[in-house]
N, C-alpha and C. Protein backbone atom coordinates (compact mmCIF):
# COMPACT_ATOMS: atom_id res chain seq x y z
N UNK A 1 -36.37 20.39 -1.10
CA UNK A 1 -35.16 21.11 -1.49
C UNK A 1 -34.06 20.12 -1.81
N UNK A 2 -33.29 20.22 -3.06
CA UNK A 2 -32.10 19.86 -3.46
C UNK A 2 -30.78 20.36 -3.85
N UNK A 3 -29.94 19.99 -3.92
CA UNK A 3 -28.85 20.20 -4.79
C UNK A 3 -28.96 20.25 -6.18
N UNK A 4 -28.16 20.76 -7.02
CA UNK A 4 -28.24 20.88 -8.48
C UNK A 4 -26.72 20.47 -8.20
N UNK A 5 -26.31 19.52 -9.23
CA UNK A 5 -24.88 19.16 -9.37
C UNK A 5 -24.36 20.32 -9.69
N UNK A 6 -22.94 21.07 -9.18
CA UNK A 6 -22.37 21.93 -9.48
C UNK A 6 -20.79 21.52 -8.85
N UNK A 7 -19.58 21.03 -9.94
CA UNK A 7 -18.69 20.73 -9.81
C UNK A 7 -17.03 21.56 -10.34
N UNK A 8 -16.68 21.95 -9.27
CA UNK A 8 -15.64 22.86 -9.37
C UNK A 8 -14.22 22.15 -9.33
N UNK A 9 -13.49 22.44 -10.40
CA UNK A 9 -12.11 21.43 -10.49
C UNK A 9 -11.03 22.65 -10.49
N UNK A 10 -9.90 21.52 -9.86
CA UNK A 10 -8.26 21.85 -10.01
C UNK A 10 -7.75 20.75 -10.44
N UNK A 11 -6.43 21.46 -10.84
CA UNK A 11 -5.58 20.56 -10.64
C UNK A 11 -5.38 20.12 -11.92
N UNK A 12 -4.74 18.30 -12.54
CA UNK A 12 -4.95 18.20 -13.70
C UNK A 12 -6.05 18.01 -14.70
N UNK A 13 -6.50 18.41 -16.14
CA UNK A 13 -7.79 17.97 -16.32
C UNK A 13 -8.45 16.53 -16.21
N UNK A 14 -9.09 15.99 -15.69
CA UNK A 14 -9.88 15.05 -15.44
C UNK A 14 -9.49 13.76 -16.86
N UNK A 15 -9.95 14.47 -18.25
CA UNK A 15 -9.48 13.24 -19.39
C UNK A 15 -8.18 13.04 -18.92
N UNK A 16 -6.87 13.75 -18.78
CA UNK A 16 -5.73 13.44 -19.08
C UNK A 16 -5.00 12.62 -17.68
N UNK A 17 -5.69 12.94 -16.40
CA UNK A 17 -5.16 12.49 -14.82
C UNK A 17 -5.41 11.03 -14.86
N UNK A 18 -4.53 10.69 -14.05
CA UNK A 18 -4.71 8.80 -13.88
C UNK A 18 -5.09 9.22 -12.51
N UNK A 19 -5.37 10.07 -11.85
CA UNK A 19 -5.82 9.69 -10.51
C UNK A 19 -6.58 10.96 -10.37
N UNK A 20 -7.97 10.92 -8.99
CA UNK A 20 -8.66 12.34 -9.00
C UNK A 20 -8.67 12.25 -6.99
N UNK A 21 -8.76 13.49 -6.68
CA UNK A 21 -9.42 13.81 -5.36
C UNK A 21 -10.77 14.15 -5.79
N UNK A 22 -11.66 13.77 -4.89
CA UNK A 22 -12.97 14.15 -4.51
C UNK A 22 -13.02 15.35 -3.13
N UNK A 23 -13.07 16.21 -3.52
CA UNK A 23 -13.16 17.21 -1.84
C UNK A 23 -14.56 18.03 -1.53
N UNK A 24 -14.87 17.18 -0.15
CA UNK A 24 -16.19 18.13 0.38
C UNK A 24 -16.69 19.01 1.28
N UNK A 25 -16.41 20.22 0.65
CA UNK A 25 -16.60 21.62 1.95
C UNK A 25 -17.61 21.62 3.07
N UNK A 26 -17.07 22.40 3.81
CA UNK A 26 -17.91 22.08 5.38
C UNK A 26 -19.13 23.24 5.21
N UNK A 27 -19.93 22.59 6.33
CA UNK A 27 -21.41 23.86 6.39
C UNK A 27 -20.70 25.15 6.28
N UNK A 28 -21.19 26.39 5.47
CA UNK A 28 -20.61 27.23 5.08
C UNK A 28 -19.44 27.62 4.49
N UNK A 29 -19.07 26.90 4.05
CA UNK A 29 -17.81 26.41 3.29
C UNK A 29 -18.45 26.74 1.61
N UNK A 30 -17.30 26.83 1.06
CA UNK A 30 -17.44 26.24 -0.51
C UNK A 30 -16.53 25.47 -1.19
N UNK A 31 -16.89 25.08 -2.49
CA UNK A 31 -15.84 24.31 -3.33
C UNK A 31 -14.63 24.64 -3.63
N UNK A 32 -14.86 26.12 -3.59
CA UNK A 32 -13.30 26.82 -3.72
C UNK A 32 -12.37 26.44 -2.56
N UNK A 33 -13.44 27.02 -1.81
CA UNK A 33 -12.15 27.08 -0.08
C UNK A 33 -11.90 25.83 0.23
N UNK A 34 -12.03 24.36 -0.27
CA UNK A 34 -11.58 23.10 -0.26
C UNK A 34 -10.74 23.16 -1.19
N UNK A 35 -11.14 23.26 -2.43
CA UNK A 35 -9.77 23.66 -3.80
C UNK A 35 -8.75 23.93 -3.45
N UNK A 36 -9.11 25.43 -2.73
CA UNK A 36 -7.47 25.85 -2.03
C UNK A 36 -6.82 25.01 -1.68
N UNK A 37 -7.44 24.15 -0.58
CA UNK A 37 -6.41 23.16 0.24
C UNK A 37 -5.46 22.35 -0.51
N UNK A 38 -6.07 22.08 -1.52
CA UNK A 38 -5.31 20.99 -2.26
C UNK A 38 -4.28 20.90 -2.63
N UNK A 39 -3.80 22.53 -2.44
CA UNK A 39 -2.35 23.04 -2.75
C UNK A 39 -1.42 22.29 -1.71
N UNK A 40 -1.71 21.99 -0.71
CA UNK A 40 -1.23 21.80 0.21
C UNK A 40 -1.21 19.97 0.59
N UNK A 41 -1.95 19.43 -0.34
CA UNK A 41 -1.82 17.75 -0.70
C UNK A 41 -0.62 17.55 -1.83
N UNK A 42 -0.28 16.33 -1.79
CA UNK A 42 0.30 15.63 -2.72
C UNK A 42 -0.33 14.83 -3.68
N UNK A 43 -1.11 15.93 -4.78
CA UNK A 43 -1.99 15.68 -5.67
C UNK A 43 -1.88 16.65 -6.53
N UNK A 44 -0.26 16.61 -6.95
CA UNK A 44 -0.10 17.69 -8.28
C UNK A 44 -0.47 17.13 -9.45
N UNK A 45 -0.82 15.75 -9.36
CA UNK A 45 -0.91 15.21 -11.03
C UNK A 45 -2.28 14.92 -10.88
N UNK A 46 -3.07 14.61 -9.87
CA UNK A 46 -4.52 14.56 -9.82
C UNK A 46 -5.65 15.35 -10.29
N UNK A 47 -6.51 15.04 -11.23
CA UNK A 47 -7.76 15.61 -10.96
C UNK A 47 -8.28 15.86 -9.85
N UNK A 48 -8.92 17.35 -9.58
CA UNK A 48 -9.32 17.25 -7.99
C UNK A 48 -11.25 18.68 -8.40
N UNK A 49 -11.61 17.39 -7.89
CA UNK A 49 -13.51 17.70 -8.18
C UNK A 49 -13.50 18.31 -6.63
N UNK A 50 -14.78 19.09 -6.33
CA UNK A 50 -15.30 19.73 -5.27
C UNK A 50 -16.66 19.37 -5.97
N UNK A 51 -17.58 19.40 -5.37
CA UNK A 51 -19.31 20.15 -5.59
C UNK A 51 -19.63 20.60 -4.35
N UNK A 52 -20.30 21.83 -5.33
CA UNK A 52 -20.84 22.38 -4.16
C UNK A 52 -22.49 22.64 -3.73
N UNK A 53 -22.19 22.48 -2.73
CA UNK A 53 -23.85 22.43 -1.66
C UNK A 53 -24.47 23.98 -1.91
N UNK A 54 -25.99 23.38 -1.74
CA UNK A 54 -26.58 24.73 -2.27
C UNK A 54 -26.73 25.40 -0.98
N UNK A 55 -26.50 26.73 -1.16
CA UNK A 55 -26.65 27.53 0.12
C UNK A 55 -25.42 26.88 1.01
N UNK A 56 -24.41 26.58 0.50
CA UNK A 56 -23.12 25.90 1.12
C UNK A 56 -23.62 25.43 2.13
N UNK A 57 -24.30 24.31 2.34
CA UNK A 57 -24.99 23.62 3.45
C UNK A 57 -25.79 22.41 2.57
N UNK A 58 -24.87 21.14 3.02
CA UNK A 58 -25.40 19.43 2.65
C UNK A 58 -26.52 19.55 3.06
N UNK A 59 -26.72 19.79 4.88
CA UNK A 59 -27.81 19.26 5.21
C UNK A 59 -28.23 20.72 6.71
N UNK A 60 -29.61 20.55 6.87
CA UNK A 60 -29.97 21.76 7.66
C UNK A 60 -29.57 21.49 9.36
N UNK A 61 -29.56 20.54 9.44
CA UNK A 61 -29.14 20.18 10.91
C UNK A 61 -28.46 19.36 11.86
N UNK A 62 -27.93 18.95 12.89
CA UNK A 62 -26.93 18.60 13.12
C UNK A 62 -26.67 17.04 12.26
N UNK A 63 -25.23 16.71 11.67
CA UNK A 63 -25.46 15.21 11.59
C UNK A 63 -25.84 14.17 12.84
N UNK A 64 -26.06 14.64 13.75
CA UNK A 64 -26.52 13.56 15.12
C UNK A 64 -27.93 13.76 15.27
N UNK A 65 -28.39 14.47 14.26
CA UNK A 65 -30.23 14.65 14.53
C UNK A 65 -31.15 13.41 13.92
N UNK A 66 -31.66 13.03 13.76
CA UNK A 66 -32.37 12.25 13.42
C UNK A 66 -32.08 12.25 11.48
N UNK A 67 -32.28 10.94 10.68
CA UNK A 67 -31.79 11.35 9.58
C UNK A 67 -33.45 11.74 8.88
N UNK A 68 -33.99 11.91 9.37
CA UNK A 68 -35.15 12.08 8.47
C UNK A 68 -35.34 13.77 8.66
N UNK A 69 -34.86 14.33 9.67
CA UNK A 69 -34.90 15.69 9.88
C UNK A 69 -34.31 15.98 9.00
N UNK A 70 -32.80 15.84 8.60
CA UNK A 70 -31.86 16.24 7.53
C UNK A 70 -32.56 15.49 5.88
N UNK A 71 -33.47 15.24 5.34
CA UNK A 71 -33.67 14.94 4.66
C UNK A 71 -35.22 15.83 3.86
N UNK A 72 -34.89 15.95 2.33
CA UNK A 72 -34.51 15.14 1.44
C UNK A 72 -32.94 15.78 0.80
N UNK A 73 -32.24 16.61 1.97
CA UNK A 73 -31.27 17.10 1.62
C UNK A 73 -29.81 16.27 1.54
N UNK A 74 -29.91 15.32 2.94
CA UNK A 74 -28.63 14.54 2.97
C UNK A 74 -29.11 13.58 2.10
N UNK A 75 -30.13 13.32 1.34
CA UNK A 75 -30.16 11.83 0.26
C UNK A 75 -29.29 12.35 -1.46
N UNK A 76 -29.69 13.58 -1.00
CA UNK A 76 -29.60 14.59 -2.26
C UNK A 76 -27.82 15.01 -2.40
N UNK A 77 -27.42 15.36 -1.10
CA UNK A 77 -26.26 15.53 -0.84
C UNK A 77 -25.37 14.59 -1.29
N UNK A 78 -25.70 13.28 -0.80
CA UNK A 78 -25.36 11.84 -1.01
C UNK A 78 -24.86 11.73 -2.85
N UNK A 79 -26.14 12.02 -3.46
CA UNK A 79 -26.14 11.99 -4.78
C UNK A 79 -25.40 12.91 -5.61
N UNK A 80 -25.01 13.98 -5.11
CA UNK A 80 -24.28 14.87 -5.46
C UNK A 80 -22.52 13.82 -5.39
N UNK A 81 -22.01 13.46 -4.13
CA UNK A 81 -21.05 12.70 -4.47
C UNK A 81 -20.91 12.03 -4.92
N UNK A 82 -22.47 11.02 -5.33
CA UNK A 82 -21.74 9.98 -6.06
C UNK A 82 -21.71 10.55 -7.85
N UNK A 83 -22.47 11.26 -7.52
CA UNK A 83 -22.51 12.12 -9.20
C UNK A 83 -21.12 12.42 -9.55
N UNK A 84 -20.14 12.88 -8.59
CA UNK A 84 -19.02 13.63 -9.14
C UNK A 84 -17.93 12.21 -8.77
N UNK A 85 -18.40 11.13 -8.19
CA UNK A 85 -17.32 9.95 -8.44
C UNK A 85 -17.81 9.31 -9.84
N UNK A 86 -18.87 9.47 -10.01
CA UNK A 86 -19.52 8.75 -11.65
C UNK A 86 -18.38 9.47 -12.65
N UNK A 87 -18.19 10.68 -12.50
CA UNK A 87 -17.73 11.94 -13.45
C UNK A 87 -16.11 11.76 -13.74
N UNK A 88 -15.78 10.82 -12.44
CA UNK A 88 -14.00 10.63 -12.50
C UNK A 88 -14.34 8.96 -13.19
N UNK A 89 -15.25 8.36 -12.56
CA UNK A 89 -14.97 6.76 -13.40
C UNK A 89 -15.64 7.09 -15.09
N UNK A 90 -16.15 8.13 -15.08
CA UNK A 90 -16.90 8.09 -16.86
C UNK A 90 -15.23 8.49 -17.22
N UNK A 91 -14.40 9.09 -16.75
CA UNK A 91 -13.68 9.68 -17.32
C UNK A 91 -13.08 8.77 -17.41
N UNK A 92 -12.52 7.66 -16.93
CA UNK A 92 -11.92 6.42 -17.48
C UNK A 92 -10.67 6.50 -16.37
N UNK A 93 -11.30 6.84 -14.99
CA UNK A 93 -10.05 6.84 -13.41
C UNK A 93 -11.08 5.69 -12.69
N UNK A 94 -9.85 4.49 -12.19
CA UNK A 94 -10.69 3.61 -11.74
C UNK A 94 -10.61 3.99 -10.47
N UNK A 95 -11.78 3.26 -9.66
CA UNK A 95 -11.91 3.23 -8.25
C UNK A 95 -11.18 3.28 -7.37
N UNK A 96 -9.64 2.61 -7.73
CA UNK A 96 -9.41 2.53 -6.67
C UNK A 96 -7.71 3.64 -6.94
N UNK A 97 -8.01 4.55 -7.81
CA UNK A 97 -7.39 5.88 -8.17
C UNK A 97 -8.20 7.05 -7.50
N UNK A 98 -9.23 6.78 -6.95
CA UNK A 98 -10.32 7.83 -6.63
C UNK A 98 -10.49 7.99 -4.83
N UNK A 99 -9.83 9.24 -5.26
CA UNK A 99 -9.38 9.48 -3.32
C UNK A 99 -10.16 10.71 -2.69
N UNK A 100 -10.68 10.79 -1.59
CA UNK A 100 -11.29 11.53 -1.13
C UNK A 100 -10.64 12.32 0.45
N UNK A 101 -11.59 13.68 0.36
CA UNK A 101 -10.70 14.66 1.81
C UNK A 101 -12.31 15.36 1.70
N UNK A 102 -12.60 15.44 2.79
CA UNK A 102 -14.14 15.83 3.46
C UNK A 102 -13.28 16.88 5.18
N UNK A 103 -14.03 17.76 5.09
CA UNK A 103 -14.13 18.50 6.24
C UNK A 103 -15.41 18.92 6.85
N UNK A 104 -15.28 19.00 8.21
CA UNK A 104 -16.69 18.97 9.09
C UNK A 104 -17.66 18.39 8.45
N UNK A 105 -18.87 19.42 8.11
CA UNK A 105 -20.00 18.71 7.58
C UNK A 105 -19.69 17.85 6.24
N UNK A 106 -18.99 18.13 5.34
CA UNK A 106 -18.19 17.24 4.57
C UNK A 106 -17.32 16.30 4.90
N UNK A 107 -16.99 16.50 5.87
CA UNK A 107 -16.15 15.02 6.23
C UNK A 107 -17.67 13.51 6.55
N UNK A 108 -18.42 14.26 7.53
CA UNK A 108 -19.18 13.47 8.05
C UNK A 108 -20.24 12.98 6.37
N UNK A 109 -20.54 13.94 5.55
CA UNK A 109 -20.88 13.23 4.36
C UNK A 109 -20.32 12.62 3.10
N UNK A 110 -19.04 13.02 3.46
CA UNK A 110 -17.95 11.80 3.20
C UNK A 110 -17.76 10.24 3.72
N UNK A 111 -17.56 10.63 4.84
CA UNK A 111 -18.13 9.05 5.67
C UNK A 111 -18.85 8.44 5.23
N UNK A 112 -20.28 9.00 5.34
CA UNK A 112 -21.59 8.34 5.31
C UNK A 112 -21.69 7.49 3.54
N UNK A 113 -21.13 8.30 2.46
CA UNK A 113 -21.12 7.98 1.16
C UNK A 113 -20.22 6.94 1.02
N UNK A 114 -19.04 7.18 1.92
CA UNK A 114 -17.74 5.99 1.52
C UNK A 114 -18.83 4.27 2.08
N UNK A 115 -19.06 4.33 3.59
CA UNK A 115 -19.67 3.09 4.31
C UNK A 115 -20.71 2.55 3.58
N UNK A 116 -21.65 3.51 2.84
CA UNK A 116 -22.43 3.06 1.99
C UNK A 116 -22.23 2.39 1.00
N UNK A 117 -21.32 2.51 0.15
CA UNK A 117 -20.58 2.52 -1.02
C UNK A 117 -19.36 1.71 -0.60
N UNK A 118 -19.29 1.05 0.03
CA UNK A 118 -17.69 0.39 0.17
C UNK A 118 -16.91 -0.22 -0.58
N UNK A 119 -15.86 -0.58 -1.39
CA UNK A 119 -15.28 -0.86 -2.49
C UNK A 119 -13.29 -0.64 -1.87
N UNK A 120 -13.02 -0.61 -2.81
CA UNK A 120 -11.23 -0.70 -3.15
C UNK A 120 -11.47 1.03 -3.79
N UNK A 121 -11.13 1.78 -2.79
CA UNK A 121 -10.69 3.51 -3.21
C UNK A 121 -9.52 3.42 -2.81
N UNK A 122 -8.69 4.78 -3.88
CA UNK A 122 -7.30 4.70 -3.69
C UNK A 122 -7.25 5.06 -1.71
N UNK A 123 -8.25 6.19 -0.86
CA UNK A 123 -7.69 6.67 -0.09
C UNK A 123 -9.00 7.38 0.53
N UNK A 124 -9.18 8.13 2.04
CA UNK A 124 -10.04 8.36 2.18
C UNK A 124 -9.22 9.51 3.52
N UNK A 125 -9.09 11.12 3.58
CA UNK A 125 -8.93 11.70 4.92
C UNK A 125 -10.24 12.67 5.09
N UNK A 126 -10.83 12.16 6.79
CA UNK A 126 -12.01 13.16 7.25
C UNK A 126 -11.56 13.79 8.04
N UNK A 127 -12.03 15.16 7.86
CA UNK A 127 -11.12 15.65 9.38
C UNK A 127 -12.27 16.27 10.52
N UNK A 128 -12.60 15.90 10.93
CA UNK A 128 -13.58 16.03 12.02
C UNK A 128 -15.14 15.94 11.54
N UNK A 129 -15.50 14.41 11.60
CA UNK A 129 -16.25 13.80 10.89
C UNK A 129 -16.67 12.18 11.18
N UNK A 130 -18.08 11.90 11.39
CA UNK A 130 -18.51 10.46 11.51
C UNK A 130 -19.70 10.24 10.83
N UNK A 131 -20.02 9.30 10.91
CA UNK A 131 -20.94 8.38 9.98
C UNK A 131 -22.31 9.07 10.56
N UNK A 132 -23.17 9.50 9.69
CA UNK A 132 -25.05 10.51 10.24
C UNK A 132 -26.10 9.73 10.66
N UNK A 133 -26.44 10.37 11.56
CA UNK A 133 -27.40 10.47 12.22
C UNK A 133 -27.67 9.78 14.14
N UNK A 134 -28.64 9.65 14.24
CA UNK A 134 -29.04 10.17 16.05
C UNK A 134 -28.29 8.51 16.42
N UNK A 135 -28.61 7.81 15.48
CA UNK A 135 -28.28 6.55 15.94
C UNK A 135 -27.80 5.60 14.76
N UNK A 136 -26.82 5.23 14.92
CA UNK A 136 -26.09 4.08 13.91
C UNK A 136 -26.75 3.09 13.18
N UNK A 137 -27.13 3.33 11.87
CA UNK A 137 -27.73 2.00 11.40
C UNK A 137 -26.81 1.23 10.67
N UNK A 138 -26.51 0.72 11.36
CA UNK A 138 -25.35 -0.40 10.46
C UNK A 138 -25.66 -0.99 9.44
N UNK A 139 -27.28 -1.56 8.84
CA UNK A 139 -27.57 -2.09 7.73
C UNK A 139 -27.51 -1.16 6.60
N UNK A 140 -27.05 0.35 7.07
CA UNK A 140 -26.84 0.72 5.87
C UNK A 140 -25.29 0.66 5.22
N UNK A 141 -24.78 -0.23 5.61
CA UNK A 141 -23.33 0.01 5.53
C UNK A 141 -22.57 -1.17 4.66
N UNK A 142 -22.37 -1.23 3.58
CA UNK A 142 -22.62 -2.55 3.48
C UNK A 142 -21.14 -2.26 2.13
N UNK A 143 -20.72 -3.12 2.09
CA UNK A 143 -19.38 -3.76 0.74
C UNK A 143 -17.98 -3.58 1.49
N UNK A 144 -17.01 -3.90 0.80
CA UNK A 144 -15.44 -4.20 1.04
C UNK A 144 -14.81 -3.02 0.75
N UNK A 145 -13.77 -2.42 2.17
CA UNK A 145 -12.66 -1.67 1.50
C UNK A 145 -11.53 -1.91 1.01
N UNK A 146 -11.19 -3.79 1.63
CA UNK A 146 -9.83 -4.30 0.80
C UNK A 146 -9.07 -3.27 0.66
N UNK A 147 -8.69 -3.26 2.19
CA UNK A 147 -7.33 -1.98 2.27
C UNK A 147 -7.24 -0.72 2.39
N UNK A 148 -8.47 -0.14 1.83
CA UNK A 148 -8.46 0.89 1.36
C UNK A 148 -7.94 2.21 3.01
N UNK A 149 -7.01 3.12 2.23
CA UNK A 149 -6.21 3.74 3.60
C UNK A 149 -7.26 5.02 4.23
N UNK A 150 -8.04 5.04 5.51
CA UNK A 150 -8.67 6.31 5.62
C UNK A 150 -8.02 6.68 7.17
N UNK A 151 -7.89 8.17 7.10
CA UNK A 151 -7.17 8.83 7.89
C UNK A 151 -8.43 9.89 8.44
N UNK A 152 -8.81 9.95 9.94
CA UNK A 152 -9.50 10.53 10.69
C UNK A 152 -8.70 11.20 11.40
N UNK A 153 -9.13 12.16 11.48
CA UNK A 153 -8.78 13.20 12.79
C UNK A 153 -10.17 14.18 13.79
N UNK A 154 -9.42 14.54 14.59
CA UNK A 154 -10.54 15.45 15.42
C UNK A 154 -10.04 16.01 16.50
N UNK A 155 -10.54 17.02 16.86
CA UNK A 155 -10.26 17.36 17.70
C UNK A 155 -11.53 17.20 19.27
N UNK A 156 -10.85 16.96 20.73
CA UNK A 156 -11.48 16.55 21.41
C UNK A 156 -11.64 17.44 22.65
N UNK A 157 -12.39 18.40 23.18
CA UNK A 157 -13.68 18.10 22.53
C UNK A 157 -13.92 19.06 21.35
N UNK A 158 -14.85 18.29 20.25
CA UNK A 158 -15.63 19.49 19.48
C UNK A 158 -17.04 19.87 19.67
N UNK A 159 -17.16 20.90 19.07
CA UNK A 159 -18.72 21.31 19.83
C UNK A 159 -19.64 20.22 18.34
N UNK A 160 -19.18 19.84 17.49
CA UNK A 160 -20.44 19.74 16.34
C UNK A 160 -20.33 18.21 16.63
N UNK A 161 -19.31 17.68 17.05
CA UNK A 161 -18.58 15.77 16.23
C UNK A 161 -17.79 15.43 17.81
N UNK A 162 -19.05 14.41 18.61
CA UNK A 162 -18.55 14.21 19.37
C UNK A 162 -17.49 13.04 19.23
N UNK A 163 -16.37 12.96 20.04
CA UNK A 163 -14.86 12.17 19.67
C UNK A 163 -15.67 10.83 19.56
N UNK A 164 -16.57 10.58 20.44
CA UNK A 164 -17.35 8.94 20.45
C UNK A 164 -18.26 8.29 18.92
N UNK A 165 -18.14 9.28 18.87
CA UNK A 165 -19.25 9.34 17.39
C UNK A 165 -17.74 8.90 16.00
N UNK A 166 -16.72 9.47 16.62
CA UNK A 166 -15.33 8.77 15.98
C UNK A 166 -14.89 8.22 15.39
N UNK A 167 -14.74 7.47 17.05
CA UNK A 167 -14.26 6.41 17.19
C UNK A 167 -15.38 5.08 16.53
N UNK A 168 -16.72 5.11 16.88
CA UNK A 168 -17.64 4.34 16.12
C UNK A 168 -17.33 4.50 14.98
N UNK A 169 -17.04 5.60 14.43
CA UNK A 169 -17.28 5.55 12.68
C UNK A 169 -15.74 4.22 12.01
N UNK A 170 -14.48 5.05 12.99
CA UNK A 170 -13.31 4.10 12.80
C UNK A 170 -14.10 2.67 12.89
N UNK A 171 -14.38 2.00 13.81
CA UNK A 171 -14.75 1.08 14.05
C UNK A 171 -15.67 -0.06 13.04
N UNK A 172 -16.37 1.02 12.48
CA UNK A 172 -17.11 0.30 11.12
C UNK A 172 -16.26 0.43 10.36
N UNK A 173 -15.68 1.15 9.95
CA UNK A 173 -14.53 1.10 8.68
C UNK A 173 -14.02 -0.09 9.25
N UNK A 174 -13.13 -0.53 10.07
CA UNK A 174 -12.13 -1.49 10.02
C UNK A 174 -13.15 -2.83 9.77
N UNK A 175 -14.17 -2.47 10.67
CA UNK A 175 -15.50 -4.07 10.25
C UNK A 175 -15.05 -4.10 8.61
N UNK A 176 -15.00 -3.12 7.83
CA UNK A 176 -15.43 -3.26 6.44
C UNK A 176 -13.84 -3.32 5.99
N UNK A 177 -12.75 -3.42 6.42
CA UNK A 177 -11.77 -3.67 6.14
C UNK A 177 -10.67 -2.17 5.69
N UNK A 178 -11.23 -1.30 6.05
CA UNK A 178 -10.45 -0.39 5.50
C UNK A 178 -8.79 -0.46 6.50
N UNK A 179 -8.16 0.50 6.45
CA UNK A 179 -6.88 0.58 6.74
C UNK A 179 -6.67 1.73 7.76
N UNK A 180 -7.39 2.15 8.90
CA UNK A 180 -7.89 3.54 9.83
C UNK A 180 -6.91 3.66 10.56
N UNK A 181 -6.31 5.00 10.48
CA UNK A 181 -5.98 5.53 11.55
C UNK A 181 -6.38 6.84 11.81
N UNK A 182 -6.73 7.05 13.22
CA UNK A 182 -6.86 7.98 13.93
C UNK A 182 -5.78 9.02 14.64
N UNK A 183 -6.31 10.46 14.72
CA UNK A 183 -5.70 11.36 15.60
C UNK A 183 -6.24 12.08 16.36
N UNK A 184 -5.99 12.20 17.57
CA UNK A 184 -7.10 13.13 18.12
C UNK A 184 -6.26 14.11 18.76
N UNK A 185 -6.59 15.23 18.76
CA UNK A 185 -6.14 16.43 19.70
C UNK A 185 -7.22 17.35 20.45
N UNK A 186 -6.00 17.17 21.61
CA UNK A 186 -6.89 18.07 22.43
C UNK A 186 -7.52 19.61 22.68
N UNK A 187 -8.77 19.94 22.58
CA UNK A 187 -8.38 21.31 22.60
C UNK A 187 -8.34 22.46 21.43
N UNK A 188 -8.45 21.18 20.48
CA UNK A 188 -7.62 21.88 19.39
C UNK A 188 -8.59 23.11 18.71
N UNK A 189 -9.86 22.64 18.35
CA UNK A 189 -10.40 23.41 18.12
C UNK A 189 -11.19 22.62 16.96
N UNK A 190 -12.16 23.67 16.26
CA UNK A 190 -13.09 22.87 14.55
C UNK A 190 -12.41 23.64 13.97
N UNK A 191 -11.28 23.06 13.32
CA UNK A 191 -10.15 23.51 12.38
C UNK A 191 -8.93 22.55 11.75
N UNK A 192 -8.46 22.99 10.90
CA UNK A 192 -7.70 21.94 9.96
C UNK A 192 -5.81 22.33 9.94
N UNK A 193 -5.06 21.55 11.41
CA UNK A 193 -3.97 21.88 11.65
C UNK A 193 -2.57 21.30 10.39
N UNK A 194 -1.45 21.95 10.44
CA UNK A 194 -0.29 21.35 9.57
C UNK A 194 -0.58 20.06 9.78
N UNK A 195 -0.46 19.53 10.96
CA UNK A 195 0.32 18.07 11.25
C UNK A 195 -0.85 17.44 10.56
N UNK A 196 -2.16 17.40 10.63
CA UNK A 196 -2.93 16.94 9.84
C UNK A 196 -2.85 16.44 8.16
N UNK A 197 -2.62 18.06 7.75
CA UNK A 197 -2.23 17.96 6.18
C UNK A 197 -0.79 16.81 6.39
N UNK A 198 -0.22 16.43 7.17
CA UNK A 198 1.34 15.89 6.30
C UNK A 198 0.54 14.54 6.75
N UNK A 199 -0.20 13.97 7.81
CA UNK A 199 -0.53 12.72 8.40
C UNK A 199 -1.23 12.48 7.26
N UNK A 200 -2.38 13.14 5.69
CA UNK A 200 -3.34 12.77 5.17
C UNK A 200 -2.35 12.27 4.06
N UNK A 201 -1.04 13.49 4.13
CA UNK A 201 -0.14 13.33 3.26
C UNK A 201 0.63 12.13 3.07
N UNK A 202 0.94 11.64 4.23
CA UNK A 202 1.71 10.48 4.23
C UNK A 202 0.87 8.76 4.20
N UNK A 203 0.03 8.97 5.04
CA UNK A 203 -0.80 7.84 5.08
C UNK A 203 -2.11 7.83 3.43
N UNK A 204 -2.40 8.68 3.21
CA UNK A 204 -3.57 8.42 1.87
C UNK A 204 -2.95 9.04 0.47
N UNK A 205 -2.49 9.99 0.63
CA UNK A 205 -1.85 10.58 -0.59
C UNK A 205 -0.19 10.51 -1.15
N UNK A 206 -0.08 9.19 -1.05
CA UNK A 206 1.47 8.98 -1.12
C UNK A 206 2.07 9.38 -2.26
């Protein structure tokens, strides 16, 4: 089972934007209900891509399961993002104009695509989200973020994204040079609060 690229836009059209969001909806989620959000970023002049997961679901089981359980869906998933970052650099938006916002299961396959892929992106916010599978393979993690600003949040505890699983993910980002900061709240719940939107606002989407 795969994905079929299917890419849902706001915002400005893609030829005419000097800059794009990438946004990836959570398990049961769709491209729309990330779209929405965007109203609520500081990305009125941006192109802003979604794709969406088939059966609104990246992958069938937890990201802490083993990665071969989640597969050939999270390889597929994988390819789906980089398909729709190909789609902003064909369009002639460089890399490091190309900003990303992932929630739950999208945040965490946000992660996993950015560490893989490491480079100079304009920006990176996950919001309750770490790098997949049962156990950390760091050799898959490999290039430079030279700066690049990513903003984590979570709430502690959550039932899907344990806070430790996090803090590791922060931890490889900064190995790779990115620019991390963290928030954690308590209690809060698997949900996407104000103070969040203005923290993604201020720190990645200036």
């Amino acid at each position: 089972m795969s994905h079929t690229l299917n890419i849902k836009t706001a915002g400005a059209p893609l030829r005419q934007a000097k800059k794009a969001l990438i946004m990836v909806h959570g398990r049961g989620g769709s491209a729309q209900d990330i779209l929405n959000l965007s109203q609520h970023l500081n990305v009125k002049d941006y192109a802003v891509l979604a794709p969406q997961a088939l059966n609104h679901t990246w992958y069938p089981y937890s990201f802490m399961a083993p990665v071969d359980q989640n597969e050939p869906w999270l390889s597929s998933a994988l390819e789906m993002v980089e398909e729709t970052v190909k789609a902003a650099l064909d369009a002639g938006i460089a890399s490091e104009d190309i900003y990303f916002f992932g929630f739950s299961q999208g945040a965490c396959l946000t992660l996993e695509f950015l560490t893989r892929n490491a480079q100079k992106f304009g920006g990176a916010a996950a919001i309750i989200g770490g790098v997949i599978g049962d156990k950390i393979n760091r050799e898959n993690y490999k290039g430079d973020f030279a700066g690049t600003p990513v903003f984590l949040a979570t709430s502690n505890p959550d039932f899907h994204v344990p806070v430790e699983r996090v803090y590791a993910t922060a931890n490889i980002l900064r190995e790779m040079n990115a620019e991390v900061t963290e928030k954690v709240y308590a209690n809060f719940g698997h949900s996407i609060n104000q103070e969040e939107i203005e923290l993604a606002n201020s720190i990645v989407f200036k």
